[in-house]
C-alpha atoms as a PDB file:
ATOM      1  CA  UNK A   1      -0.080  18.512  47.271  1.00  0.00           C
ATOM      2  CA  UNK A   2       1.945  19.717  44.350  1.00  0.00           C
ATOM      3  CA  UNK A   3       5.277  18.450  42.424  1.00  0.00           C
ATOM      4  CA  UNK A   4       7.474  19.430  39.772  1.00  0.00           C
ATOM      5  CA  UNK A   5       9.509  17.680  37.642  1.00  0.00           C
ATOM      6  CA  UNK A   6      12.124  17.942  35.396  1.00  0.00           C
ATOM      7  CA  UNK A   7      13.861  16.092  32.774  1.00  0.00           C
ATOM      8  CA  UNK A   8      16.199  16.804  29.787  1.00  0.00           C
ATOM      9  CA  UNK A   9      16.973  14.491  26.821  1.00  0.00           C
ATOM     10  CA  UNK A  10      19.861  14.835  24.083  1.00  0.00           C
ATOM     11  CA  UNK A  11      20.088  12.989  20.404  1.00  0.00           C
ATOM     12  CA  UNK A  12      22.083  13.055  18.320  1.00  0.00           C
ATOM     13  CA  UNK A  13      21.393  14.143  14.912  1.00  0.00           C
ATOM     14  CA  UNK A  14      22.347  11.874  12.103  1.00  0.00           C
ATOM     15  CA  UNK A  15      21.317  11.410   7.910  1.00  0.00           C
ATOM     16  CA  UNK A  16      19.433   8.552   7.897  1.00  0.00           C
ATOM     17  CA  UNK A  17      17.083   8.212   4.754  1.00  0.00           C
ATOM     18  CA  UNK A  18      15.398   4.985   6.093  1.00  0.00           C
ATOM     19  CA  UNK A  19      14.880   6.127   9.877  1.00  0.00           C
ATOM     20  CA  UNK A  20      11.656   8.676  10.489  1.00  0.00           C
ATOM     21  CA  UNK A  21      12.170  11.655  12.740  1.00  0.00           C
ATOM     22  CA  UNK A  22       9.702  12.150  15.338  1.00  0.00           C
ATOM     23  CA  UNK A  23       9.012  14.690  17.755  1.00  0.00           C
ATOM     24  CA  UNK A  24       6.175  14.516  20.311  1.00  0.00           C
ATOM     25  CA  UNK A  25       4.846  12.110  18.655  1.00  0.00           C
ATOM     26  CA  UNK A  26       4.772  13.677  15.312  1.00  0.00           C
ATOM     27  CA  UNK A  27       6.781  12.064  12.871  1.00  0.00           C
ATOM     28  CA  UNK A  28       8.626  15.238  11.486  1.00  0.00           C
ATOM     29  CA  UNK A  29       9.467  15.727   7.350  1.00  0.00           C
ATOM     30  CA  UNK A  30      12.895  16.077   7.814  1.00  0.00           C
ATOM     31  CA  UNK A  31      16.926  15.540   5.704  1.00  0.00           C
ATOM     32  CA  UNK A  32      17.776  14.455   9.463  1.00  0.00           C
ATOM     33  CA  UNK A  33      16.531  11.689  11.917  1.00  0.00           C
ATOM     34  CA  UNK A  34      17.339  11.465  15.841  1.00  0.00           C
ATOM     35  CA  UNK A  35      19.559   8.717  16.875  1.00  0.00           C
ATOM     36  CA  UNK A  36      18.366   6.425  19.527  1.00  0.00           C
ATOM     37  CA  UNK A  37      17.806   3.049  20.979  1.00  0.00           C
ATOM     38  CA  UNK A  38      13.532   3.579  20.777  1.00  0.00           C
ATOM     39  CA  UNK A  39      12.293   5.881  18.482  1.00  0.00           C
ATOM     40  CA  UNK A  40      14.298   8.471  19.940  1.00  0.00           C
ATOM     41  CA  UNK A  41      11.469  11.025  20.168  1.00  0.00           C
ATOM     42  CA  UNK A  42      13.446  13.580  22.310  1.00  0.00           C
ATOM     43  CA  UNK A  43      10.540  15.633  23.577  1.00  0.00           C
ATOM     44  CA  UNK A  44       8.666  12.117  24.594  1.00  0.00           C
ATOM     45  CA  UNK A  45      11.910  11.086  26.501  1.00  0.00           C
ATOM     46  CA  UNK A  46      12.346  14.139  28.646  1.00  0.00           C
ATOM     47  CA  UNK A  47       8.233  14.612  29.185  1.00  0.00           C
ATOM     48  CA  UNK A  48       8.587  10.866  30.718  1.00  0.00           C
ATOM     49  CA  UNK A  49      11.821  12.009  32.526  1.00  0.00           C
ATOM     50  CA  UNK A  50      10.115  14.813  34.341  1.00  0.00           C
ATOM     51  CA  UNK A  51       6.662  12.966  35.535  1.00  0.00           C
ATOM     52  CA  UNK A  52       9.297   9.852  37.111  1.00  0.00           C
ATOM     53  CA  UNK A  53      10.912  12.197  38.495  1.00  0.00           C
ATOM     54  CA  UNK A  54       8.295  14.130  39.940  1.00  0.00           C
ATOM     55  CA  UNK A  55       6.942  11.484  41.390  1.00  0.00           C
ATOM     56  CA  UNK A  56      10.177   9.872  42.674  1.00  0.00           C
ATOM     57  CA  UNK A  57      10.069   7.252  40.205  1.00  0.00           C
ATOM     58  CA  UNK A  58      13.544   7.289  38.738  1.00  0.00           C
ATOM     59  CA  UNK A  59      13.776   7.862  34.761  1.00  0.00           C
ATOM     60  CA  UNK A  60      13.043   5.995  31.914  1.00  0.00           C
ATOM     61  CA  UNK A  61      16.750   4.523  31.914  1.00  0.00           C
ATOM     62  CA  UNK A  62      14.941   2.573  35.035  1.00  0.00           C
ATOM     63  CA  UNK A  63      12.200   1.581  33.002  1.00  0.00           C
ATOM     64  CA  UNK A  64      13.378   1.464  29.764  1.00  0.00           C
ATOM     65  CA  UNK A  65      16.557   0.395  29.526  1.00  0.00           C
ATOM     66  CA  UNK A  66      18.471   0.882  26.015  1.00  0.00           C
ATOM     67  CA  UNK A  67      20.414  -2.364  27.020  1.00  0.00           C
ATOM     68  CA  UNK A  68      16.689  -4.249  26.310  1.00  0.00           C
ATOM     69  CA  UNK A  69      15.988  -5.620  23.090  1.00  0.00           C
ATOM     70  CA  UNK A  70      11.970  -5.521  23.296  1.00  0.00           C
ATOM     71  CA  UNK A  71      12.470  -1.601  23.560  1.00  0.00           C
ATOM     72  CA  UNK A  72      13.975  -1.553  20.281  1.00  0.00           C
ATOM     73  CA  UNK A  73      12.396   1.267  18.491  1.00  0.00           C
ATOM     74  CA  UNK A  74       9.659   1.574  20.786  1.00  0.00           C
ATOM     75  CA  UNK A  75       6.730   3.940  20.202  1.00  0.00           C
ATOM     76  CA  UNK A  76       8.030   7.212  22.782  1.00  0.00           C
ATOM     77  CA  UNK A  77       4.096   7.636  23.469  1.00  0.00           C
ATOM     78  CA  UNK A  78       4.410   4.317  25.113  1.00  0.00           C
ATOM     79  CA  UNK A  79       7.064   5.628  27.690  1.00  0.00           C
ATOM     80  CA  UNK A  80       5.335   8.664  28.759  1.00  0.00           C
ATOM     81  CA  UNK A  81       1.597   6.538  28.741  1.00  0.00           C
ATOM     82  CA  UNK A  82       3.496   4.065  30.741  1.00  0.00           C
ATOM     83  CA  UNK A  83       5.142   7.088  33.253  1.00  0.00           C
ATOM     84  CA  UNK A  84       1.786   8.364  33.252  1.00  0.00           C
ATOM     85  CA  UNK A  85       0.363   5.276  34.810  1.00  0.00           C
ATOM     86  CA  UNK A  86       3.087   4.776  37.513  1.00  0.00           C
ATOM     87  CA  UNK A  87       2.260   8.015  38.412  1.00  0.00           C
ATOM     88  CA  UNK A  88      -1.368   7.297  39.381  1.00  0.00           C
ATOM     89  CA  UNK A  89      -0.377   4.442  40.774  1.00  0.00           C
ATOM     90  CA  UNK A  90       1.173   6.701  43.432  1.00  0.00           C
ATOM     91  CA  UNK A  91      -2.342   8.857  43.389  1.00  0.00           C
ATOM     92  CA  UNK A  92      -0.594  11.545  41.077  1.00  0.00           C
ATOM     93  CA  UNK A  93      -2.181  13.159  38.385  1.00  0.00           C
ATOM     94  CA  UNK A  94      -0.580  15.746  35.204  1.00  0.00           C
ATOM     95  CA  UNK A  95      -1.787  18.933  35.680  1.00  0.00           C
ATOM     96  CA  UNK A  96       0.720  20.916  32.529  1.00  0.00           C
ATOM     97  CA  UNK A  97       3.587  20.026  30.588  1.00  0.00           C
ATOM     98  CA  UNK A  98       6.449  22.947  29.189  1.00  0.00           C
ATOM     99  CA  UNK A  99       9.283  21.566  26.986  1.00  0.00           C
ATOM    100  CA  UNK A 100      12.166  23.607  25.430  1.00  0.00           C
ATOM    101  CA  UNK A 101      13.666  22.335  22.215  1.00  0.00           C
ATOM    102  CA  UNK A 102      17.142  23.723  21.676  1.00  0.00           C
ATOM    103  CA  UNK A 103      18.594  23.170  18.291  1.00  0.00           C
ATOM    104  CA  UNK A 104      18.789  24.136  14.712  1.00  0.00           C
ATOM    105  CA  UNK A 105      17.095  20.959  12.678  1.00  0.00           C
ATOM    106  CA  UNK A 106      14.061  20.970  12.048  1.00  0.00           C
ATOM    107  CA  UNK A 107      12.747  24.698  12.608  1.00  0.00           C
ATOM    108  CA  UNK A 108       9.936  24.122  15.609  1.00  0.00           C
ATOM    109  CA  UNK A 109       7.565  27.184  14.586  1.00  0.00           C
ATOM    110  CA  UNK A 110       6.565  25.722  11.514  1.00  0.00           C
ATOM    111  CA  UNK A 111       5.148  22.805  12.600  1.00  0.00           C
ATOM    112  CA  UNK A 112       4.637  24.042  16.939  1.00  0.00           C
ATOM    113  CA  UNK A 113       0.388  23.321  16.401  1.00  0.00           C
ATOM    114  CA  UNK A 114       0.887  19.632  15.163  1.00  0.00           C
ATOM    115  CA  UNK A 115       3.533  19.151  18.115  1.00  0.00           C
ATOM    116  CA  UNK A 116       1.157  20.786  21.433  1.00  0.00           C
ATOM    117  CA  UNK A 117      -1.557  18.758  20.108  1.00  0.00           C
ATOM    118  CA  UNK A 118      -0.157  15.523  19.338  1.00  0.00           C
ATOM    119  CA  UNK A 119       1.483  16.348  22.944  1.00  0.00           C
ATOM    120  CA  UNK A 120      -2.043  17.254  24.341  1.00  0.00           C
ATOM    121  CA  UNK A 121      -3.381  14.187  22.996  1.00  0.00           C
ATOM    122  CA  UNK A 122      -0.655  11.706  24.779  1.00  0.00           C
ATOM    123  CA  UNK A 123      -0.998  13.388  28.363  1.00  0.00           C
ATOM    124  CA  UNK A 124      -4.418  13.937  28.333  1.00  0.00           C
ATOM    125  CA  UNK A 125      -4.864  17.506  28.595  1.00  0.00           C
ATOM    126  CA  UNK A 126      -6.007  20.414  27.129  1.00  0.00           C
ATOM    127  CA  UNK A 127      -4.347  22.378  24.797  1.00  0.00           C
ATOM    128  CA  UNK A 128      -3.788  25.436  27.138  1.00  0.00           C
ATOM    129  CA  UNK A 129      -1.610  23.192  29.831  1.00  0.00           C
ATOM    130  CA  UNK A 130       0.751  22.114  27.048  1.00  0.00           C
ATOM    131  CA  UNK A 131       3.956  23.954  25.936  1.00  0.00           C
ATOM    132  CA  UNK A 132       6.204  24.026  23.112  1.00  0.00           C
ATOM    133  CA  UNK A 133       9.114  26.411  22.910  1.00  0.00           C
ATOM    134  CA  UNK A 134      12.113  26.468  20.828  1.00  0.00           C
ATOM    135  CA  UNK A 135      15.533  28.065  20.717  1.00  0.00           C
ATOM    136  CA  UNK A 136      18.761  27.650  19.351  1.00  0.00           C
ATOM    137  CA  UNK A 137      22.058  27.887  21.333  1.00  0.00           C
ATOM    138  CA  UNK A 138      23.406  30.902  18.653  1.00  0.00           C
ATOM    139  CA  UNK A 139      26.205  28.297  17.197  1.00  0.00           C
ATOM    140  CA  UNK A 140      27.823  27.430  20.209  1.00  0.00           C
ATOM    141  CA  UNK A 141      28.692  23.955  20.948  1.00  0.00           C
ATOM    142  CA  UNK A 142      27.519  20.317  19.652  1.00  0.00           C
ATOM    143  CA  UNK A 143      24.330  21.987  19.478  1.00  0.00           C
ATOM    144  CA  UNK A 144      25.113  24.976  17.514  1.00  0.00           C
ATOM    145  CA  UNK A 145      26.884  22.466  15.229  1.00  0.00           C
ATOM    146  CA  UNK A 146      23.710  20.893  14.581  1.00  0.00           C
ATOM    147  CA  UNK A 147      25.492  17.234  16.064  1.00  0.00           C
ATOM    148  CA  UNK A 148      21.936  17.235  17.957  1.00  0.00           C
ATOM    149  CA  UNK A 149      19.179  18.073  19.760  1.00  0.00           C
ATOM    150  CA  UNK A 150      17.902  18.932  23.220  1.00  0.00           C
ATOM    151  CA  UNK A 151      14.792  19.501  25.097  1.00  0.00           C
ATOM    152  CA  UNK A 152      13.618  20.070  28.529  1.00  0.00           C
ATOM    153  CA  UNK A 153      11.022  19.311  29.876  1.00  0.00           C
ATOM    154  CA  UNK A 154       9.029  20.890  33.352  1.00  0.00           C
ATOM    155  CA  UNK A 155       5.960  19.156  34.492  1.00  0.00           C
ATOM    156  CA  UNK A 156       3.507  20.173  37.203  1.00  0.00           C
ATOM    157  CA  UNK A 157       1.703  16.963  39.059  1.00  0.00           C
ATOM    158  CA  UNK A 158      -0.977  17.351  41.909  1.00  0.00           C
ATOM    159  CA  UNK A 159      -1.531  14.261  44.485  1.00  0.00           C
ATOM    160  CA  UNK A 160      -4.983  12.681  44.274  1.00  0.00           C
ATOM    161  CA  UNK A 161      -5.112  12.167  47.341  1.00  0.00           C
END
């Protein structure tokens, strides 16, 4: 048996000099950072989104809630290693992971390689099941303002079983 899951996260995007930017677990040379209660690692937050979901599982909000203190600028490799393992719990396994980043800061291409593999490296799989796309939403909206990011996230899981 086969499931897909989705998720989507948002940050916003904010000048920070003291707080890192970080992306897939990459932390990201950047005049921005991402604003968030954990490390804010958008790509993290909506790969953990899809594999609760797929699984029925809820999302990290569940898990992780921003009102708790000990998740205070948590490690986003954490969440997904954590989603992974609730996931096998239920006798799922990750099979491939396909994000879309939309926004303007920082440029993806440049730096795509570092991203699929540190990526690769957190789920456990090889470098052709992981996915990193990017686009920008041509100016439009919060977005196109550069007031953030977005990325979603699709995830294929097989049952164990």
């Amino acid at each position: 048996m086969f499931r897909v899951g989705n998720g989507i996260d948002f940050h916003k995007l904010i000048q920070e000099p003291f707080r890192p930017l970080f992306l897939a677990g990459v932390e990201v040379q950047s005049e921005f950072a991402l604003l968030g209660h954990s490390d804010a690692d958008v790509v993290l937050h909506a790969v953990a989104d899809a594999i609760l979901g797929a699984v029925s599982l809820g999302d990290i909000g569940k898990h992780f809630p921003d009102t708790d203190p000990q998740y205070k600028n948590m490690n986003s490799s954490l969440i997904v290693k954590k989603s992974l393992e609730l996931a096998a719990k239920k006798h799922f396994k990750l099979v491939n992971v396909d994000c879309t980043y939309v926004g303007d800061h920082p440029k993806i291409s440049p730096i795509r390689e570092r991203l699929v593999q540190s990526l690769a490296e957190i789920v456990n799989l090889p470098l052709d099941c992981v996915s990193i796309k990017a686009t920008t939403s041509e100016g439009m909206g919060s977005l196109g303002r550069s007031e953030g990011v977005m990325v979603m996230a699709t995830v294929l899981m097989e049952s164990k079983k």
